[in-house]
Protein backbone atom coordinates (compact mmCIF):
# COMPACT_ATOMS: atom_id res chain seq x y z
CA UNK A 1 61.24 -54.78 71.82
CA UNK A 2 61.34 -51.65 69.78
CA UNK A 3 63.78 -49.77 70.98
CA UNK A 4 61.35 -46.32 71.06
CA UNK A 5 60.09 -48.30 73.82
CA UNK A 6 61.17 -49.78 76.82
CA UNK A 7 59.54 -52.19 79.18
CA UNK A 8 60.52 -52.84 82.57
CA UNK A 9 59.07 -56.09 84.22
CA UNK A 10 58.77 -56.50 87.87
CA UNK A 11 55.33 -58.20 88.54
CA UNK A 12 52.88 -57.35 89.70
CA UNK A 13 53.66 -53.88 88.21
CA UNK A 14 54.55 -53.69 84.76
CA UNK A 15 56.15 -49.87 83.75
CA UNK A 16 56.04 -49.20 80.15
CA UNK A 17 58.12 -45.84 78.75
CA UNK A 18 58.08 -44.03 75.73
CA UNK A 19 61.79 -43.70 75.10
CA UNK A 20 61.67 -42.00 71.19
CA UNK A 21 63.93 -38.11 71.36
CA UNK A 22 63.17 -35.97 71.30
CA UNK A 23 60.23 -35.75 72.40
CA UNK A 24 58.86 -39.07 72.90
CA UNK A 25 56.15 -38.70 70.16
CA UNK A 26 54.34 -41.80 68.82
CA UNK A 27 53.78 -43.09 65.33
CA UNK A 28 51.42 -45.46 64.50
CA UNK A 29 54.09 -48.19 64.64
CA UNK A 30 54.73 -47.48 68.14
CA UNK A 31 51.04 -47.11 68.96
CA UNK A 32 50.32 -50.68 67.43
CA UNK A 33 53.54 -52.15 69.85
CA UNK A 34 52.17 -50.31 72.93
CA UNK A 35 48.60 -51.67 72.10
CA UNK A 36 50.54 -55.19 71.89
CA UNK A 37 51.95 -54.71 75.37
CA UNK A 38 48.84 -53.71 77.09
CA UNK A 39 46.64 -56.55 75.50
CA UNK A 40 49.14 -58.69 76.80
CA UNK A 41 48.70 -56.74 80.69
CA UNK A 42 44.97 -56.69 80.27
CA UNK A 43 45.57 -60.78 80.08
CA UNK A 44 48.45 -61.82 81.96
CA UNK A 45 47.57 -62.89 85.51
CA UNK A 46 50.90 -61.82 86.78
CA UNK A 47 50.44 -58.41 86.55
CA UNK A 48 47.86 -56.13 88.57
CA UNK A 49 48.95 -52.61 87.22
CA UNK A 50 51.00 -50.56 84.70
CA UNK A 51 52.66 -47.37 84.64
CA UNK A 52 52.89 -45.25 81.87
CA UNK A 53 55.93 -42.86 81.32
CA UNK A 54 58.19 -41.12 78.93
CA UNK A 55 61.78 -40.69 79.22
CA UNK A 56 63.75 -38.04 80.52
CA UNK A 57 62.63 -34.93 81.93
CA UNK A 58 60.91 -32.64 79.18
CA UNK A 59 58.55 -34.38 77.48
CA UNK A 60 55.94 -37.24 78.76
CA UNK A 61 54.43 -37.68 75.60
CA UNK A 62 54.37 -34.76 72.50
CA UNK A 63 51.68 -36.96 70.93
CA UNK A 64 51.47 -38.29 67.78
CA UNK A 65 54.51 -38.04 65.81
CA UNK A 66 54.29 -34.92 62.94
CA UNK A 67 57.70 -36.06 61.82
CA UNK A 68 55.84 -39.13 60.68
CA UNK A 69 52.43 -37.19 59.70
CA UNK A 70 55.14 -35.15 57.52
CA UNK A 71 55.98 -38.16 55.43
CA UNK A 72 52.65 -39.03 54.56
CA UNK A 73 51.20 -41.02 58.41
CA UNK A 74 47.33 -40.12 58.25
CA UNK A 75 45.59 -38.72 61.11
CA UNK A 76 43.42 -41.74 60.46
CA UNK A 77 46.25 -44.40 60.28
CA UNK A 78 45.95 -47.72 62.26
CA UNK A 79 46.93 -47.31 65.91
CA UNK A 80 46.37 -50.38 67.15
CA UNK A 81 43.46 -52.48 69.14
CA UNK A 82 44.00 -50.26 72.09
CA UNK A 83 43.53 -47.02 69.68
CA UNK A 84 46.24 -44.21 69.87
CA UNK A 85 48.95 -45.47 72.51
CA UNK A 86 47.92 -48.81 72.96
CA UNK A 87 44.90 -48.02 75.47
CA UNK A 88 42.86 -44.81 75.04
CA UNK A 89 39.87 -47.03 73.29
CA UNK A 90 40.98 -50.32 74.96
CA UNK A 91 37.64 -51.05 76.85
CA UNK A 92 38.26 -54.66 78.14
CA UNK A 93 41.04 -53.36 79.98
CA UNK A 94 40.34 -53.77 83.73
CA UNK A 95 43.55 -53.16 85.15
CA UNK A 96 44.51 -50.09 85.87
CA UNK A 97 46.89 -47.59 84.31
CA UNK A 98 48.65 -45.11 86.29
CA UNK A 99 50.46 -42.03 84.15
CA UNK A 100 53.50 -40.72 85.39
CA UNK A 101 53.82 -37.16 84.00
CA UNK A 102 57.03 -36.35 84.00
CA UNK A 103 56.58 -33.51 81.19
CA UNK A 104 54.98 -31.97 78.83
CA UNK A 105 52.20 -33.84 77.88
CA UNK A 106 50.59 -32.50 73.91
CA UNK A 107 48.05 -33.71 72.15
CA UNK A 108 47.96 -37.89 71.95
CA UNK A 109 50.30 -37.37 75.14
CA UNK A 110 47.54 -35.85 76.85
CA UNK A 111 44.79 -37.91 75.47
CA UNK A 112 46.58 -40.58 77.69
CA UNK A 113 46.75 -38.96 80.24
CA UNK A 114 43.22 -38.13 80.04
CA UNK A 115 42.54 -42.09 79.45
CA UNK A 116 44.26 -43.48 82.88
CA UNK A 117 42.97 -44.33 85.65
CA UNK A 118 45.04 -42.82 87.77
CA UNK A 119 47.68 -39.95 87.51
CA UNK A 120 50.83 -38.44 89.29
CA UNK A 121 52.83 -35.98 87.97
CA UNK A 122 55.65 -33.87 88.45
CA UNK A 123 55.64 -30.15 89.10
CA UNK A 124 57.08 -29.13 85.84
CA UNK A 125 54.56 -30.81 84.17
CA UNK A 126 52.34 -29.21 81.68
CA UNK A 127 49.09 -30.26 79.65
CA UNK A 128 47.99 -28.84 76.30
CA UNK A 129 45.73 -29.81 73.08
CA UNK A 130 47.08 -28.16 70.21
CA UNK A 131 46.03 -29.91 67.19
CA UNK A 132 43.33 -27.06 66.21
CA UNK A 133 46.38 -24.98 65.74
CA UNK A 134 47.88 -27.58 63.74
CA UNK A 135 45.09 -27.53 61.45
CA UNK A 136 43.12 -30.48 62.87
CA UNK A 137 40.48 -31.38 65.44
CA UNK A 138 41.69 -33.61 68.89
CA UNK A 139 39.69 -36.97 68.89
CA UNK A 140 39.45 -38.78 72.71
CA UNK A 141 40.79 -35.26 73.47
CA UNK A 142 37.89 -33.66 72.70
CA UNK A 143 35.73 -36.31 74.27
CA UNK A 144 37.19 -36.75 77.35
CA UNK A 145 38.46 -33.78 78.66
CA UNK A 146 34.89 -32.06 78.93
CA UNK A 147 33.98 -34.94 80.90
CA UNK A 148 36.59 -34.57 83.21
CA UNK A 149 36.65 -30.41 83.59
CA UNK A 150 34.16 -27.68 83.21
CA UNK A 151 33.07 -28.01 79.72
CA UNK A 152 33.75 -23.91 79.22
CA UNK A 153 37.60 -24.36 80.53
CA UNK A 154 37.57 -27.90 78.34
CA UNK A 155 36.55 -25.62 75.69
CA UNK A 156 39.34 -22.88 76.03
CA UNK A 157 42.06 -25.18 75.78
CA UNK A 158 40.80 -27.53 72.70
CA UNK A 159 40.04 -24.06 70.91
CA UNK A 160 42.73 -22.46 71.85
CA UNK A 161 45.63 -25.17 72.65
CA UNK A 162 47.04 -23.27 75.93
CA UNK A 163 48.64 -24.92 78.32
CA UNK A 164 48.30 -26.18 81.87
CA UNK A 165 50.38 -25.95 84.41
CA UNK A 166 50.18 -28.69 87.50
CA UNK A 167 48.40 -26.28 89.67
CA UNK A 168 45.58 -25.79 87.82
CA UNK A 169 45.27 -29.42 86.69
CA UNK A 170 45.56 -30.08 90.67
CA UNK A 171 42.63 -27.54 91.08
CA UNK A 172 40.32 -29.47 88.12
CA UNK A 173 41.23 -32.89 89.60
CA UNK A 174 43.05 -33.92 86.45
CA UNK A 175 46.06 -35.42 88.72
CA UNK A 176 46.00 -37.72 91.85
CA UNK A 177 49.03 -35.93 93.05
CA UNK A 178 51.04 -33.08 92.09
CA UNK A 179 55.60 -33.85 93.09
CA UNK A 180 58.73 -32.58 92.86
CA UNK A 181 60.09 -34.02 90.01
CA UNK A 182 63.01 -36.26 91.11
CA UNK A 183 60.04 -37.82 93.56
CA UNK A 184 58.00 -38.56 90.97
CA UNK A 185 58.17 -42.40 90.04
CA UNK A 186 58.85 -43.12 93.92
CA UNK A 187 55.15 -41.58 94.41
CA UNK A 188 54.26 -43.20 90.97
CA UNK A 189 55.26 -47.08 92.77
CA UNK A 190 54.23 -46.00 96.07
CA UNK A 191 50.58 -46.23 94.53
CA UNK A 192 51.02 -48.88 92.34
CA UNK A 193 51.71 -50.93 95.66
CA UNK A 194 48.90 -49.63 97.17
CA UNK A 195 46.74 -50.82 95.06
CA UNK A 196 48.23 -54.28 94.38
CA UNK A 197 46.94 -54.75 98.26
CA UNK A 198 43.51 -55.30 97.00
CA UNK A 199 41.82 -58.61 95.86
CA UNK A 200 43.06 -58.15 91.71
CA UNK A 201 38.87 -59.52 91.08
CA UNK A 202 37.29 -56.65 93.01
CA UNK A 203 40.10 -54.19 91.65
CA UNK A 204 38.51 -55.34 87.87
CA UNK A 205 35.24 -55.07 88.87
CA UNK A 206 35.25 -51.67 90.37
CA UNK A 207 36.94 -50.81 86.99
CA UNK A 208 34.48 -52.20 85.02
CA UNK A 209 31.50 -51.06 87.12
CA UNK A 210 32.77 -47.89 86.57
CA UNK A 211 33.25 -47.71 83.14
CA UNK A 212 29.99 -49.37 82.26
CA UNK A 213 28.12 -47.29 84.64
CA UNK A 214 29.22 -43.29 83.97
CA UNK A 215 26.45 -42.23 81.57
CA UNK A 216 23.51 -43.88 83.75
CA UNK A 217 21.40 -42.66 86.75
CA UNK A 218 22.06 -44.02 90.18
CA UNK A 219 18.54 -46.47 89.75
CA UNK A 220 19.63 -46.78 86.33
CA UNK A 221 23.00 -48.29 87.34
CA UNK A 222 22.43 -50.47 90.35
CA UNK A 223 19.71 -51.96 88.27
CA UNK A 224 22.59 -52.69 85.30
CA UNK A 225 24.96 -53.93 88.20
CA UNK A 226 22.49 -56.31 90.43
CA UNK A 227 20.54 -57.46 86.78
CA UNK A 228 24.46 -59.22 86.05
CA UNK A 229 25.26 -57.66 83.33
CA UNK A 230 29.04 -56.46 84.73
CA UNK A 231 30.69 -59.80 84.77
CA UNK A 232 33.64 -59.21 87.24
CA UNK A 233 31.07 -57.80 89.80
CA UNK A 234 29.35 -60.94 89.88
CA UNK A 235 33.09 -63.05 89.52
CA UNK A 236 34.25 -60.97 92.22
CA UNK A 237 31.31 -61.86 94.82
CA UNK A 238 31.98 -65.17 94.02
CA UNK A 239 35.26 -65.51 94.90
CA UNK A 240 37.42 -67.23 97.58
CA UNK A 241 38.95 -63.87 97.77
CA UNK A 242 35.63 -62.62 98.84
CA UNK A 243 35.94 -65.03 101.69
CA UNK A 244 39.79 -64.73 102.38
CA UNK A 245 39.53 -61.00 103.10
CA UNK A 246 36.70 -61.02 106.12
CA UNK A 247 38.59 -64.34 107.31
CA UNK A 248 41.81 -62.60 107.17
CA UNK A 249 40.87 -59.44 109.04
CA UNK A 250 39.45 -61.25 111.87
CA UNK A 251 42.48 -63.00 112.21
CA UNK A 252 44.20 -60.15 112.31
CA UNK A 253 46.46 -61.02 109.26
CA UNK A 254 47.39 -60.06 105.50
CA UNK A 255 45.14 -61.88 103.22
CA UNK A 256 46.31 -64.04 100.40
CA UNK A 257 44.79 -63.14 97.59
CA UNK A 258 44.31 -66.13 94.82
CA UNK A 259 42.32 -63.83 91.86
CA UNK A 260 40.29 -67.13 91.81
């Protein structure tokens, strides 16, 4: 493995960190390895969730890598399958991602933040989209983040590349949780676990549902869901899982999930 990046295996949670000083900024190389090792998550059966993180304590993520853009890297180079680190445009992807801030997270840093599923992140965190100062428009950044805040407050920080302290990405729901920052990966894999409790089928559906449901109306949607045309919903239904988990809590006992 690159050594910009380090992988830590202990199934069913699979932590991947951006390990690259000084401030764990990606070039496309490094984008096109993590899009490697989350194609290979999105498909290995062993594995129900991944955590994203940088190393150390400053930066989570700076984004894409102007050391590299500085030698000639393109704005528009190839990142990868997954698009900039590994899974920002990686649609099949069913499993979900949890971001562990620990730091700054800038530009592409941020736009994976913005990409997760779920996020936790320490109190010294801070957000920010600067690449209009830089002299060049955010991509997923500026798609995603008015979808996730008010579209006048999205506005004010792609325009003007300020950043955001945990307490105000706590009040736009940008984070799941908000720690101290020694607690952080102990909250991170506290929640990882929690979720590994579900059936791994329904956990993909709901995923999927989700995704392939956000830009429709509520008849609009069901109709999509209940026509089959979101695989895992209609996988998960038909499961045994779907029958080990009523069975199970009448019998007063774990289930044991098969993902079959």
């Amino acid at each position: 493995m690159d050594p910009g990046l380090r992988i830590v295996k202990e199934p069913p949670v699979l932590e991947v960190v951006i390990d690259r000083p000084k401030a764990n900024a990606v070039d496309s190389g490094t984008s096109r390895l993590m899009g490697e090792v989350f194609l290979t998550f999105r498909d290995d059966t062993d594995y129900r969730v991944a955590i994203l993180t940088g190393a150390g304590d400053r930066f989570f993520s700076a984004g894409w890598d102007l050391a590299a853009a500085s030698e000639g890297e393109s704005y528009e180079a190839d990142w990868g399958p997954g698009g900039f680190g590994g899974f920002t445009e990686l649609e099949s992807l069913n499993k979900p991602v949890i971001c562990a801030v620990n730091g700054i997270a800038a530009g592409g840093g941020f736009e994976m933040v913005l990409a997760a599923d779920l996020v936790v992140a320490a109190d010294t965190a801070q957000f920010l989209l600067p690449e209009a100062l830089l002299g060049f428009p955010p991509d997923t950044g500026a798609v995603r983040l008015p979808r996730h805040i008010p579209p006048v407050i999205a506005k004010e920080l792609l325009l003007t590349g300020r950043r955001m302290g945990m307490e105000e990405a706590d009040r736009w729901g940008l984070v799941n949780q908000v720690v101290p920052a020694p607690k952080l990966m102990e909250a991170v894999r506290r929640l990882a676990r929690r979720i590994c409790e579900a059936a791994p089928l329904a956990t993909e559906a709901i995923l999927e549902m989700i995704r392939a449901t956000s830009q429709m109306g509520l008849a609009e949607a069901m109709a999509h869901i209940r026509a089959g045309r979101v695989a895992s919903y209609r996988a998960a239904l038909d499961s045994s899982d779907a029958v080990e988990g009523p069975r199970a809590f009448a019998e007063k006992r774990p289930p044991r999930w098969t993902g079959a």
